[in-house]
N, C-alpha and C. Protein backbone atom coordinates (compact mmCIF):
# COMPACT_ATOMS: atom_id res chain seq x y z
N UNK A 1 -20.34 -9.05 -1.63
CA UNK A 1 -19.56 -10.06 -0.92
C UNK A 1 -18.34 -10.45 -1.75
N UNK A 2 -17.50 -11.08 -1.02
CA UNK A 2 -16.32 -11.48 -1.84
C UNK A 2 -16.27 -12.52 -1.89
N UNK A 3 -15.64 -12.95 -3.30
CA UNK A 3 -15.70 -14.31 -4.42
C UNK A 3 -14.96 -15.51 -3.17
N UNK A 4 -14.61 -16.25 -3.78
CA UNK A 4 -13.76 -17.29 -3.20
C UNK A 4 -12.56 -17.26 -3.25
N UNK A 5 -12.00 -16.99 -4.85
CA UNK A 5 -10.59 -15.90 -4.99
C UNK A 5 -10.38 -14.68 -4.43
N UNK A 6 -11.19 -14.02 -3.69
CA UNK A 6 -10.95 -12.47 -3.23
C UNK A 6 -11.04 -12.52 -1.48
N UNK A 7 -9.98 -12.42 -0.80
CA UNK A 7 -10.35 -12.42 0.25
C UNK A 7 -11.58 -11.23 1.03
N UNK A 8 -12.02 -11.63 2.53
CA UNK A 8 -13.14 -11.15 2.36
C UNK A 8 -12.19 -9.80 3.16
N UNK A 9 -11.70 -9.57 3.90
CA UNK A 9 -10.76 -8.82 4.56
C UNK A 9 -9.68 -8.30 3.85
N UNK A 10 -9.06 -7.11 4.27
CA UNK A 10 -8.15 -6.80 3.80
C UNK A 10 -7.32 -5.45 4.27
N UNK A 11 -5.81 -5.41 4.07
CA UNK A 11 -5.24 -4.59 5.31
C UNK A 11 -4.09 -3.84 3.90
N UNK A 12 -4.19 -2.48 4.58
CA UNK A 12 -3.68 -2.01 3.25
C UNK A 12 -2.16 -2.76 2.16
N UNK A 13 -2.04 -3.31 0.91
CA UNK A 13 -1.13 -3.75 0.71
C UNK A 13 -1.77 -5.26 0.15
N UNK A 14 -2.85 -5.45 0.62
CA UNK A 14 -3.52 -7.15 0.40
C UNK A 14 -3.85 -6.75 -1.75
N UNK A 15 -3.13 -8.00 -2.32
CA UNK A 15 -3.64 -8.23 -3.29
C UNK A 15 -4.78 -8.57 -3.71
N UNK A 16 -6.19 -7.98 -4.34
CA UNK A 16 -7.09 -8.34 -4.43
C UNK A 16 -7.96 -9.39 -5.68
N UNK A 17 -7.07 -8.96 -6.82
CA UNK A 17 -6.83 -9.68 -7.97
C UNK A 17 -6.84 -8.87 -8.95
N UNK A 18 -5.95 -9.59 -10.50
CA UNK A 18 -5.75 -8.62 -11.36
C UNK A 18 -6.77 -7.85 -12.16
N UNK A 19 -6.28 -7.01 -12.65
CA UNK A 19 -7.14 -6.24 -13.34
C UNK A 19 -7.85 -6.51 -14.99
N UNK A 20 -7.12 -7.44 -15.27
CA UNK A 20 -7.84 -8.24 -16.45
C UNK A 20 -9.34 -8.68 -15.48
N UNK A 21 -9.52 -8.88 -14.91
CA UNK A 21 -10.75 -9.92 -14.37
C UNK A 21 -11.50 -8.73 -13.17
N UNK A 22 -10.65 -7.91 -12.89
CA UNK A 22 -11.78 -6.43 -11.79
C UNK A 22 -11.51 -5.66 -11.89
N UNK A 23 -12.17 -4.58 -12.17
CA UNK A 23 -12.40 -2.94 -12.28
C UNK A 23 -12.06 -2.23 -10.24
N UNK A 24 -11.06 -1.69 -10.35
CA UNK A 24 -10.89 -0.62 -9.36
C UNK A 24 -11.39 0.33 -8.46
N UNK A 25 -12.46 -0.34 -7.56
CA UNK A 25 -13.23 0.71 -7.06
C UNK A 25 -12.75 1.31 -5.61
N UNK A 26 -13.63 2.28 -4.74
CA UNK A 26 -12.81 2.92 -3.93
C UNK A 26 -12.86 1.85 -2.80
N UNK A 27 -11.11 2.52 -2.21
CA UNK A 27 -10.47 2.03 -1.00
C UNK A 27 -9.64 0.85 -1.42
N UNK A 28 -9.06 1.30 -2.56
CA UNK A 28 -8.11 0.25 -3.55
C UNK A 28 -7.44 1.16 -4.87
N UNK A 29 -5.99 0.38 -5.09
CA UNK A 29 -5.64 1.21 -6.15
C UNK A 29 -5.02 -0.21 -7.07
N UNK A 30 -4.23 0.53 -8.48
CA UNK A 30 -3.87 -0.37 -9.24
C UNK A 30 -2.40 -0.44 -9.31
N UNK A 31 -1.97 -1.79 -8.73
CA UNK A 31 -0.05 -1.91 -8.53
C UNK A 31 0.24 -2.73 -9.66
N UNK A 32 1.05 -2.95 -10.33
CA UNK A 32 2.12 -4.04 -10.94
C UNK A 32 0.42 -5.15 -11.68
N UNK A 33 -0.31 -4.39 -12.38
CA UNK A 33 -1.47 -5.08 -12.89
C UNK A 33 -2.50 -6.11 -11.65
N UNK A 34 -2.66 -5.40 -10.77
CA UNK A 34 -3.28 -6.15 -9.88
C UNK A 34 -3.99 -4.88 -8.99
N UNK A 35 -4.91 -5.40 -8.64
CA UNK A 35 -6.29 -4.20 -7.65
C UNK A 35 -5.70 -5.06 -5.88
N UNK A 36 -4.99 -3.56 -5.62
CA UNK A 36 -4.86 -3.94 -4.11
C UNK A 36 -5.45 -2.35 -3.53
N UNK A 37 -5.33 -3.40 -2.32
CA UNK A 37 -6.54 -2.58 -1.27
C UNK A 37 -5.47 -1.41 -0.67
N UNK A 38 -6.18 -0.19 -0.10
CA UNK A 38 -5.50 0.89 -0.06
C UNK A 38 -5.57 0.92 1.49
N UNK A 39 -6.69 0.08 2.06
CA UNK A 39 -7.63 0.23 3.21
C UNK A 39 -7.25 -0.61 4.07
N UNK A 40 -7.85 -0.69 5.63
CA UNK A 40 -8.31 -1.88 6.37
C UNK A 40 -9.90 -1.87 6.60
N UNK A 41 -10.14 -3.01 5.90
CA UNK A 41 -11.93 -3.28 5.55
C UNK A 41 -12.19 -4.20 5.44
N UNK A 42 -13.58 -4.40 4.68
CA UNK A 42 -14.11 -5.49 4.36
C UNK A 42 -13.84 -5.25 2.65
N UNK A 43 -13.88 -6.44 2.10
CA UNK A 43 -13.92 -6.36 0.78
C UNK A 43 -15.27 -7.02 0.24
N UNK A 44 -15.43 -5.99 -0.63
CA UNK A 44 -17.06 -6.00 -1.57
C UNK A 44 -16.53 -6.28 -3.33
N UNK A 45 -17.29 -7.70 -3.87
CA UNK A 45 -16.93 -7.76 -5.26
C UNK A 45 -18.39 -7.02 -5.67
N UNK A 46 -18.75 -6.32 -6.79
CA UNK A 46 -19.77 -6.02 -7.70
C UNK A 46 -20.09 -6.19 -8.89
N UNK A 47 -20.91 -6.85 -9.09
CA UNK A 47 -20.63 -7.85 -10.57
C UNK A 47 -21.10 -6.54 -11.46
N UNK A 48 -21.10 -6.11 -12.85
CA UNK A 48 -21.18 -5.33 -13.76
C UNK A 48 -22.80 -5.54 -13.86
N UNK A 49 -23.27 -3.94 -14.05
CA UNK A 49 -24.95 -3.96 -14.77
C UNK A 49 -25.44 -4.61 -16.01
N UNK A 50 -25.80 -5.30 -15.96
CA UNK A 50 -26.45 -6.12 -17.49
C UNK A 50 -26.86 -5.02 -18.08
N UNK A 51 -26.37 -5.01 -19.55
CA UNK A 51 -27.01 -3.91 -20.61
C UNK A 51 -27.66 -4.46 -21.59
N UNK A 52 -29.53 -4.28 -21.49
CA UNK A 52 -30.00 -5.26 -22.17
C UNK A 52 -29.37 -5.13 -24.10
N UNK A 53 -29.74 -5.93 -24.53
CA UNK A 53 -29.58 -5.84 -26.04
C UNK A 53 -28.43 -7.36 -26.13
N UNK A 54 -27.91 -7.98 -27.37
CA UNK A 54 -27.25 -8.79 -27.86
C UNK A 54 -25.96 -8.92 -27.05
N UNK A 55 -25.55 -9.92 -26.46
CA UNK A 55 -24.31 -10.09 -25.96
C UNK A 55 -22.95 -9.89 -26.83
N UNK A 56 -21.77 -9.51 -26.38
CA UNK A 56 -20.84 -9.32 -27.03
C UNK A 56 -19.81 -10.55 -26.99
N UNK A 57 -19.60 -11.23 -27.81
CA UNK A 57 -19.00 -12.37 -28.07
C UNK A 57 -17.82 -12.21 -27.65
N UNK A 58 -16.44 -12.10 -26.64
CA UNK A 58 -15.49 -12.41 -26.62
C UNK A 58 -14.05 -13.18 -27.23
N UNK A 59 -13.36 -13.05 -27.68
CA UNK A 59 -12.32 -13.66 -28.09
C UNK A 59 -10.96 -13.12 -27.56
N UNK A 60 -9.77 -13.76 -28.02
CA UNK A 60 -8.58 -13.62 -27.50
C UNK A 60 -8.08 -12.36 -27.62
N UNK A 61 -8.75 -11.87 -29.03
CA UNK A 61 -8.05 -10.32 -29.41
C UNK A 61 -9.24 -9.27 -28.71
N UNK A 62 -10.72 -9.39 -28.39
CA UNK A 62 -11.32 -8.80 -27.54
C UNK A 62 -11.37 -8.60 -26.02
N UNK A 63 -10.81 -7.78 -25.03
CA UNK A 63 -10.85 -8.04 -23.61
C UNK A 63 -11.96 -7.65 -23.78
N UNK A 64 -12.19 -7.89 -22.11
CA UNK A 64 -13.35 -7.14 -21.57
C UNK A 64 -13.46 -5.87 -21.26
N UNK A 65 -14.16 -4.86 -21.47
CA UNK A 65 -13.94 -3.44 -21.42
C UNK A 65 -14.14 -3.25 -19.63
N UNK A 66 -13.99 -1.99 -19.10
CA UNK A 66 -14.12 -1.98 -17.58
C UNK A 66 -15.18 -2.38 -17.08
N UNK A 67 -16.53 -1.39 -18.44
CA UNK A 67 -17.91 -1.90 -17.57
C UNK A 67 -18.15 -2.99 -17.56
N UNK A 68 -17.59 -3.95 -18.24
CA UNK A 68 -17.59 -5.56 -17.49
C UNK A 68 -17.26 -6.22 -17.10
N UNK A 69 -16.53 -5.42 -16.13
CA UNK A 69 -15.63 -6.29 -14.85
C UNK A 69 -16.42 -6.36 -13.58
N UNK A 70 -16.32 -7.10 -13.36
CA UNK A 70 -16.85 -6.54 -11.55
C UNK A 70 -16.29 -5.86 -10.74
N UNK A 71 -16.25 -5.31 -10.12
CA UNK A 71 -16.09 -4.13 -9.38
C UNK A 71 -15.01 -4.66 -7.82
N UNK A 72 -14.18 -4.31 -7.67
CA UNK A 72 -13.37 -4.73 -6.18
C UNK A 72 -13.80 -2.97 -5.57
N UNK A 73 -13.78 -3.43 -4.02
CA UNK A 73 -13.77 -2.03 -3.60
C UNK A 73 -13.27 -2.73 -1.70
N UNK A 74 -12.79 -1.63 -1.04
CA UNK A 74 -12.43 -1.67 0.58
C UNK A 74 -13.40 -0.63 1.09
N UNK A 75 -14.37 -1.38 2.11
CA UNK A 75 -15.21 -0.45 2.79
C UNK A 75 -14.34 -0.75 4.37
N UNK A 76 -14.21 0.36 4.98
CA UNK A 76 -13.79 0.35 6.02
C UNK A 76 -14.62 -0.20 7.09
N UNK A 77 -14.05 -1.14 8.12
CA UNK A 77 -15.24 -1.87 9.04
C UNK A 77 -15.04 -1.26 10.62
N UNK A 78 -15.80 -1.68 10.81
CA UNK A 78 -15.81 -1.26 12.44
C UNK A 78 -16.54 0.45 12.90
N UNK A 79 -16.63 0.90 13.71
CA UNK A 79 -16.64 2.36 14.54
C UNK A 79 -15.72 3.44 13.44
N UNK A 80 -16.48 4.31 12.90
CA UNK A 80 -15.68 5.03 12.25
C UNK A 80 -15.62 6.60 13.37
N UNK A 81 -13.80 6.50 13.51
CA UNK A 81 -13.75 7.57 14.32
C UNK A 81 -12.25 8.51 13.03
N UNK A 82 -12.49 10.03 13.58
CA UNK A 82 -11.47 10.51 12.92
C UNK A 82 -10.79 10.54 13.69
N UNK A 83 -8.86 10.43 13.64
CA UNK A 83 -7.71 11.06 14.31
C UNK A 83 -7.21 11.76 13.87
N UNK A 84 -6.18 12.31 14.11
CA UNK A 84 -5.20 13.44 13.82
C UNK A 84 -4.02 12.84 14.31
N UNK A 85 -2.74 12.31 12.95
CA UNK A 85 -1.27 12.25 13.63
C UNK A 85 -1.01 13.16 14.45
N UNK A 86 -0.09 12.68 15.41
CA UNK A 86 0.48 13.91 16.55
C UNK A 86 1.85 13.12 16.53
N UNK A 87 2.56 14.07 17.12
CA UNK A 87 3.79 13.51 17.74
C UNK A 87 4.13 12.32 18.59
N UNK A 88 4.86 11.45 17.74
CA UNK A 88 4.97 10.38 18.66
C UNK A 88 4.71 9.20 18.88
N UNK A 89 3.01 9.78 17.47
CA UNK A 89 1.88 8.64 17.01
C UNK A 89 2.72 7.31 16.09
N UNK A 90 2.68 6.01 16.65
CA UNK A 90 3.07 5.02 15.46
C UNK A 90 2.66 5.10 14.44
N UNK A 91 1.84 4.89 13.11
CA UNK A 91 1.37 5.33 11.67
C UNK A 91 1.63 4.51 11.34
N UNK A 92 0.11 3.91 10.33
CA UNK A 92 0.98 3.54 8.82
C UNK A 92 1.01 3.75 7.47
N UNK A 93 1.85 3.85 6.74
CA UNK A 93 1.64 4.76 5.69
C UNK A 93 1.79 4.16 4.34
N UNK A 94 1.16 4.29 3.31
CA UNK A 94 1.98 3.82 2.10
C UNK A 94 2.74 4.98 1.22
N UNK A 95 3.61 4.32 0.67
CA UNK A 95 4.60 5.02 0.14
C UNK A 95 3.95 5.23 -1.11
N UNK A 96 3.67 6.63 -1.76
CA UNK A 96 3.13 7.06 -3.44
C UNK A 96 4.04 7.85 -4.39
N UNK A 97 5.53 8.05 -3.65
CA UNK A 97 6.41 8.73 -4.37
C UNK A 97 7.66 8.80 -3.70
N UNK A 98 8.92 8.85 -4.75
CA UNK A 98 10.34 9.28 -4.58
C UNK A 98 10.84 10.46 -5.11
N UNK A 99 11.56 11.12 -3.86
CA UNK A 99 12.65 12.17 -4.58
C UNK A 99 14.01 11.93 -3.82
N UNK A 100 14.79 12.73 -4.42
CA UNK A 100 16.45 12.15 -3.83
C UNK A 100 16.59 12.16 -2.88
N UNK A 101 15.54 12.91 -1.95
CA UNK A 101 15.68 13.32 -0.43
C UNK A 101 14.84 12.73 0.36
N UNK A 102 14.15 12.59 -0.20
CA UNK A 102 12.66 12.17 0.49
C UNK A 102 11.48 11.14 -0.11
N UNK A 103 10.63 10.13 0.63
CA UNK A 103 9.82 9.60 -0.04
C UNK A 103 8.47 10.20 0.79
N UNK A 104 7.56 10.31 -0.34
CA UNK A 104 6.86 10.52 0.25
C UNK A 104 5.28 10.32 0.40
N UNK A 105 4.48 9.68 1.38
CA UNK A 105 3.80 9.14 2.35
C UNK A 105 2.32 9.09 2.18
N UNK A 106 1.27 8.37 2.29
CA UNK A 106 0.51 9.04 2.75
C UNK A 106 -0.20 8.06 3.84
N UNK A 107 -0.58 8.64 4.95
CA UNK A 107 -0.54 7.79 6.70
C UNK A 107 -2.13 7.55 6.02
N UNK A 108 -2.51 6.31 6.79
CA UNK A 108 -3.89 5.67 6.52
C UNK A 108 -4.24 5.08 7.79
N UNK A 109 -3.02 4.95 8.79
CA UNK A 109 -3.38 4.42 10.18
C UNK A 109 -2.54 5.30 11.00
N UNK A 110 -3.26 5.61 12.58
CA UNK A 110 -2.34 6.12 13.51
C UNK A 110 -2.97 5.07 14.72
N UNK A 111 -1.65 4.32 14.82
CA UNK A 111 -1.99 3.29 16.42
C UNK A 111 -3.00 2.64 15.49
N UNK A 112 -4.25 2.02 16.18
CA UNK A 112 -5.31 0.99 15.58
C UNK A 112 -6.21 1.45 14.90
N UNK A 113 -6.39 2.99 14.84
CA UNK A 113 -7.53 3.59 14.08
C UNK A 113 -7.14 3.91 12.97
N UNK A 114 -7.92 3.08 11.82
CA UNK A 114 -7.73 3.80 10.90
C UNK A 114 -8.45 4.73 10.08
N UNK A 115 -7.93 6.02 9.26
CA UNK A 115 -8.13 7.25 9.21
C UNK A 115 -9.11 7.19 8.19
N UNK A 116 -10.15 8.02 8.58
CA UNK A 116 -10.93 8.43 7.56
C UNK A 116 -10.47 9.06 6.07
N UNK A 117 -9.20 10.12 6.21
CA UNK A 117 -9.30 10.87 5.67
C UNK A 117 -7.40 10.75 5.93
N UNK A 118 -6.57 10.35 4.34
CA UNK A 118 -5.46 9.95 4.06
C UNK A 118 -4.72 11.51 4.19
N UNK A 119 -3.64 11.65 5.31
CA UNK A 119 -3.35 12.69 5.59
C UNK A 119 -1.40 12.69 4.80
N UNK A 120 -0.91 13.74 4.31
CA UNK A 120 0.33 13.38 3.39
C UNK A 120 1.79 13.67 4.65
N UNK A 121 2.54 12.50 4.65
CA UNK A 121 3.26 12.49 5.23
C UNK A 121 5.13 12.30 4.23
N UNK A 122 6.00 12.60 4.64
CA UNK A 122 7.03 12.89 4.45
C UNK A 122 8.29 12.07 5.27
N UNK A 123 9.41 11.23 4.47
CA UNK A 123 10.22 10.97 5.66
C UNK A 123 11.75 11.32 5.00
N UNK A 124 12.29 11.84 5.08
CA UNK A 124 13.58 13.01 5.13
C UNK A 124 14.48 11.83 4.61
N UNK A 125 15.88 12.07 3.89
CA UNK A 125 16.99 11.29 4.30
C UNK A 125 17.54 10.98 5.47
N UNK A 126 17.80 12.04 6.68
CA UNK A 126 18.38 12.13 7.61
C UNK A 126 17.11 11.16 8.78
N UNK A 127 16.09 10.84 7.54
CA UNK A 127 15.02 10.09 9.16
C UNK A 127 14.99 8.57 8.72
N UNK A 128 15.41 8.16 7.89
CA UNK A 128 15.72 6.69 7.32
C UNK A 128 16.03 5.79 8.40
N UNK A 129 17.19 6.27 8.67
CA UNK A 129 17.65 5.19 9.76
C UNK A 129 18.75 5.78 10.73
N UNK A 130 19.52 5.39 11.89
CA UNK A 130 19.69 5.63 12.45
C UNK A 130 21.44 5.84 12.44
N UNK A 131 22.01 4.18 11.70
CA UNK A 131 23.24 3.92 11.28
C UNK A 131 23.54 4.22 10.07
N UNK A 132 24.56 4.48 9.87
CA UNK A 132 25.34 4.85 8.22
C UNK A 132 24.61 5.77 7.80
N UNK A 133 24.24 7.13 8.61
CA UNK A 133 23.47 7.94 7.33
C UNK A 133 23.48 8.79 6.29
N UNK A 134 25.09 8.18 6.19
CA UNK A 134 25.85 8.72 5.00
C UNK A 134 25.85 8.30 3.75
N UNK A 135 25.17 6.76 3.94
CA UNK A 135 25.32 5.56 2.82
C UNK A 135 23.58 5.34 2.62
N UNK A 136 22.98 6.52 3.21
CA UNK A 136 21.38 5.87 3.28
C UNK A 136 20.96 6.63 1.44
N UNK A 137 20.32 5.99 0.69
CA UNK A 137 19.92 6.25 -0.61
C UNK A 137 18.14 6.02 0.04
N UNK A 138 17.35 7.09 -0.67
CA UNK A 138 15.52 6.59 -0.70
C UNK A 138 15.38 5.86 -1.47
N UNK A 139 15.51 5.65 -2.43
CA UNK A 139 15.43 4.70 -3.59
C UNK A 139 15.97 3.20 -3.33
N UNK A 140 16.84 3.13 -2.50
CA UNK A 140 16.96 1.58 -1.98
C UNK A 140 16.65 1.39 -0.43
N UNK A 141 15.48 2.27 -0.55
CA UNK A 141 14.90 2.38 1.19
C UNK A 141 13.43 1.87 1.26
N UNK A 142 12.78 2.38 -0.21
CA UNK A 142 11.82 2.50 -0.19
C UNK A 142 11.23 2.78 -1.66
N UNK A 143 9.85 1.68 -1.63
CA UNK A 143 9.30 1.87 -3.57
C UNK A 143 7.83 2.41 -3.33
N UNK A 144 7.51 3.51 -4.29
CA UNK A 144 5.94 3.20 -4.37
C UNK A 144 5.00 1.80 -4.04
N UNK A 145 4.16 2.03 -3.36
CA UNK A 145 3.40 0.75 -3.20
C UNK A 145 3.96 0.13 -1.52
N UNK A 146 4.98 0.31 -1.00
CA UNK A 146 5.08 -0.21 0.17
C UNK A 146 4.42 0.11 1.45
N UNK A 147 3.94 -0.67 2.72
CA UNK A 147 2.94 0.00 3.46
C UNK A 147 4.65 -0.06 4.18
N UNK A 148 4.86 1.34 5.12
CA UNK A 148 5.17 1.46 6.15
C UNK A 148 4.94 1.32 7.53
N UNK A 149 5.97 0.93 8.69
CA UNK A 149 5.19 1.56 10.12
C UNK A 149 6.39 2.17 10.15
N UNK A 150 6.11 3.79 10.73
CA UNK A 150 6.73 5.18 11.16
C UNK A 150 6.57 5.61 11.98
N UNK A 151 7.34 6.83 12.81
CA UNK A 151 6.47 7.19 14.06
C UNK A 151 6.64 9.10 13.31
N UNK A 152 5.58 9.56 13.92
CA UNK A 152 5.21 10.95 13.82
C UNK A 152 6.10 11.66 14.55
N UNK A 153 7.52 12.72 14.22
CA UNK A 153 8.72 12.95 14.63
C UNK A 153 8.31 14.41 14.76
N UNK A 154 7.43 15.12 13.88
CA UNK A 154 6.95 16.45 13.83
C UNK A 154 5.70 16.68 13.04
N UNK A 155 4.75 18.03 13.25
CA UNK A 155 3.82 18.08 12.77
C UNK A 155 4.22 18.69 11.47
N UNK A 156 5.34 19.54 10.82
CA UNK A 156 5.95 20.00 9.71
C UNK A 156 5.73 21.10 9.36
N UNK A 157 5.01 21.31 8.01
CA UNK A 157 4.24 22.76 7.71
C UNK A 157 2.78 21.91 7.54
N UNK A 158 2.25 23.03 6.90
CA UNK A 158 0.50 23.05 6.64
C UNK A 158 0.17 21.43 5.66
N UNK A 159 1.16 21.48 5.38
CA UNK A 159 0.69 20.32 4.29
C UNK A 159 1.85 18.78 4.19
N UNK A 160 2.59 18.79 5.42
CA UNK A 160 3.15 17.52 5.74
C UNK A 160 3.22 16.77 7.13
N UNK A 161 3.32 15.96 7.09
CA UNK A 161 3.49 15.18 8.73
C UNK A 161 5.44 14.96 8.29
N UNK A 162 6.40 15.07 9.06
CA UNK A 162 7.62 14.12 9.71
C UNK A 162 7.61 13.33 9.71
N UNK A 163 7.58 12.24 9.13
CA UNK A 163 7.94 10.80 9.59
C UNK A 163 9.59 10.09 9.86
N UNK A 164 9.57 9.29 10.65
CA UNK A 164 11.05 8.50 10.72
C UNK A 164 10.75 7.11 10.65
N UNK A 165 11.56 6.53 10.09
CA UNK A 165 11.90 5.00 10.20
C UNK A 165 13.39 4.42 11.01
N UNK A 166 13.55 5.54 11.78
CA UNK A 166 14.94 5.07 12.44
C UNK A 166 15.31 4.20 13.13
N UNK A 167 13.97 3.53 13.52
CA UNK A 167 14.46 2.67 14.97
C UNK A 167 14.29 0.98 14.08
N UNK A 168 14.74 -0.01 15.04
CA UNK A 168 14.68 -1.53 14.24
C UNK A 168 13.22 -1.87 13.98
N UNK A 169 12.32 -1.49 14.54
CA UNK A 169 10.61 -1.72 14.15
C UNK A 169 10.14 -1.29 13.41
N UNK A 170 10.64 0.16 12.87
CA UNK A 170 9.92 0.43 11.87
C UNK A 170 10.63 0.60 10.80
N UNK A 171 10.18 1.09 9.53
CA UNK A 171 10.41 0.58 8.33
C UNK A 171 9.31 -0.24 7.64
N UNK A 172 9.57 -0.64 6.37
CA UNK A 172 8.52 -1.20 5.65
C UNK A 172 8.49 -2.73 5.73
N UNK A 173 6.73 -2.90 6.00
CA UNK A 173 5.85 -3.80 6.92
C UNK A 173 5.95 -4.74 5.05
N UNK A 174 5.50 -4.35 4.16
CA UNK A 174 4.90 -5.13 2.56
C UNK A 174 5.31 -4.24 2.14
N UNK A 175 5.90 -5.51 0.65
CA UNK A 175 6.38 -5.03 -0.64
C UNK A 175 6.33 -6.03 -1.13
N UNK A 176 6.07 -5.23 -2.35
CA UNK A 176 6.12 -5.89 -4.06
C UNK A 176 7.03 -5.95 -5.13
N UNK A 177 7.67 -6.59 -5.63
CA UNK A 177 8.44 -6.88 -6.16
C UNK A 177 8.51 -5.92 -7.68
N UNK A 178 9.78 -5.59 -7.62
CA UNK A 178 9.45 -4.81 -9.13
C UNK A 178 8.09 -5.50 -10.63
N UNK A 179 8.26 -6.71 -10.42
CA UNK A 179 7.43 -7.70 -11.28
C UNK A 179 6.31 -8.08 -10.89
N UNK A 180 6.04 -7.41 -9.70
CA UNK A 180 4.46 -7.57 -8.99
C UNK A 180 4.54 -9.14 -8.21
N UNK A 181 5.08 -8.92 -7.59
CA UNK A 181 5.13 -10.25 -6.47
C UNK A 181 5.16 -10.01 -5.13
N UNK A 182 4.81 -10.94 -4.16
CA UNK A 182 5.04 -10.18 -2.92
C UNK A 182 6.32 -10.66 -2.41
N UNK A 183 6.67 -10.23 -1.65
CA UNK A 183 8.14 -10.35 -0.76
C UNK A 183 8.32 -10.41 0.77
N UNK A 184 9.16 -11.03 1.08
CA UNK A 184 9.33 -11.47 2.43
C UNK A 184 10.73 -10.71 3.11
N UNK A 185 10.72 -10.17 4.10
CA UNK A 185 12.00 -9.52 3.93
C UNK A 185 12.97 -11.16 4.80
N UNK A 186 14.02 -10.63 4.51
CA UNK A 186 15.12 -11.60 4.72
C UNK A 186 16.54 -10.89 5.21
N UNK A 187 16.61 -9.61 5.63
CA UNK A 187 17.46 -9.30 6.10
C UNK A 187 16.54 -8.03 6.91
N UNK A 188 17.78 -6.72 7.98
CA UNK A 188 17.55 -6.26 7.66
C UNK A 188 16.93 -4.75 6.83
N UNK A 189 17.96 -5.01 5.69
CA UNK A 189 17.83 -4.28 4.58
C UNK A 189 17.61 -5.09 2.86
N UNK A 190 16.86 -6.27 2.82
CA UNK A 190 16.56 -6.59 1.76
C UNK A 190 15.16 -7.11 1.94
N UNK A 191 14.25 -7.44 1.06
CA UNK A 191 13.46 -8.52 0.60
C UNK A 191 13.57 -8.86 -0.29
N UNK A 192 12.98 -10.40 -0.10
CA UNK A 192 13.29 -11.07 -1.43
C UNK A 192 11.75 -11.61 -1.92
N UNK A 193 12.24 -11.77 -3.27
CA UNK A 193 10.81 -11.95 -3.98
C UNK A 193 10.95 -13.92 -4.10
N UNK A 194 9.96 -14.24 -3.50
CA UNK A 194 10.01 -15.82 -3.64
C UNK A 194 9.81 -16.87 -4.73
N UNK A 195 9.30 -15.97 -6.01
CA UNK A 195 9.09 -16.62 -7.30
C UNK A 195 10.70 -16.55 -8.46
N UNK A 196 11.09 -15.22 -8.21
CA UNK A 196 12.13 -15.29 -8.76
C UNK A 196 13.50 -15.04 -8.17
N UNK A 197 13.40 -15.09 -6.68
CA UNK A 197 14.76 -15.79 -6.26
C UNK A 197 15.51 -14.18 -5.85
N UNK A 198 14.97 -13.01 -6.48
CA UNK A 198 15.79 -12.06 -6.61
C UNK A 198 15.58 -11.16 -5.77
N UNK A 199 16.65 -10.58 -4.81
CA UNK A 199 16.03 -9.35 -3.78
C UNK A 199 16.44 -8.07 -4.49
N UNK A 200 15.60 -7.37 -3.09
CA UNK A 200 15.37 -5.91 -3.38
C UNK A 200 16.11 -5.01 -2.00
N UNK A 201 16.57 -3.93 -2.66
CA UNK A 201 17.07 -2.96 -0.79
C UNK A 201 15.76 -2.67 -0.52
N UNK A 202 15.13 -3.11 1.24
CA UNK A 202 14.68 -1.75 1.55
C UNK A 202 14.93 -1.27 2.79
N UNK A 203 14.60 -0.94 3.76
CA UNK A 203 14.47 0.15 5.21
C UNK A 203 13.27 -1.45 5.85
N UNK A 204 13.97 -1.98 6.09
CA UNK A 204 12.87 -3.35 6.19
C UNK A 204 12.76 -3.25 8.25
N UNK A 205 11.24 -3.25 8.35
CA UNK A 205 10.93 -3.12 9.99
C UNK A 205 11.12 -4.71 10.62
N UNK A 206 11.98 -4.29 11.69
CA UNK A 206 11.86 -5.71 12.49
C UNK A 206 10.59 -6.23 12.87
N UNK A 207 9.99 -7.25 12.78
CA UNK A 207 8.63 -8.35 13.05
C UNK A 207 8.92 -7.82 14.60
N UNK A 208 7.54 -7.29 15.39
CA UNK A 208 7.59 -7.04 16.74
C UNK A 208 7.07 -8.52 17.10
């Protein structure tokens, strides 16, 4: 079950808490020192196995090693069905990498189901956006860690999906602040981070 600090739900992008205080388990990864969920689930804390023998005294210069963290993890809830992106399909994806051309993807939702099985998706320079796509940069479109909504533009080769963010809806849904904060978008092509005042470019989706 989850703590009182840990929500019990969680939709990919939800901060779960830092990693000084929980160990990383599946259907979650590690952003900007903090365990966020990779998933849409339920969230499960797991407290660490007692190892009998003498306790280990803690201090400021001792952390806690992993095996004594408790455990965060995202179990997926509901009817587990598989899909397959197709053409056309809305998606959502988080972003796990940049290149000059391309960022690239991996889809975890198509429409309301979400996927068993994280399929790798791709979204081009030329699929960014619609206006100026002469002035479009990936790198001020889009960071590791952001969840996208995209639509499925082509099936590709053997080992990519098409994605676009061209239209005003889609684009990126959450983001984190270079300093690990969350952000609100405020334009749009920025978010801003609300602790330190400072924005960021991205490919930001209009609120349907």
């Amino acid at each position: 079950m989850a703590t009182d600090s840990v929500p019990s739900l969680a939709i990919p992008g939800t901060i779960l808490g830092p990693v000084t205080k929980y160990a990383s388990g599946p259907g979650t990864h590690v952003h900007a020192g903090n365990i966020v969920s990779s998933l849409l689930g339920n969230v499960a804390v797991v407290a660490p196995a007692k190892v009998p023998g003498p306790a280990k005294r803690l201090n400021k210069i001792t952390a806690p090693s992993a095996e004594e963290l408790a455990t965060i993890s995202v179990v997926r809830h509901g009817r587990k069905r598989e899909a397959l992106p197709d053409v056309g399909n809305i998606v959502l994806a988080r972003v796990v990498r940049l290149m000059p051309k391309q960022a690239i993807v991996v889809i975890q939702q198509v429409g309301d189901t979400v996927l068993q099985t994280e399929w790798q998706g791709v979204i081009r320079l030329q699929d960014v956006r619609t206006t100026e796509q002469d002035k479009v940069k990936i790198h001020e479109s889009f960071k590791p860690g952001d969840i996208v909504r995209a639509q499925v533009i082509s099936l590709g080769d053997q080992a990519n999906y098409y994605l676009s963010t061209a239209s005003n809806e889609l684009g990126v849904l959450m983001a984190t602040s270079d300093v690990g904060n969350d952000m609100v978008p405020i334009s749009w092509k920025e978010f801003k981070d609300l602790e330190t005042g400072l924005s960021e470019p991205r490919k930001v989706a209009k609120p349907r």
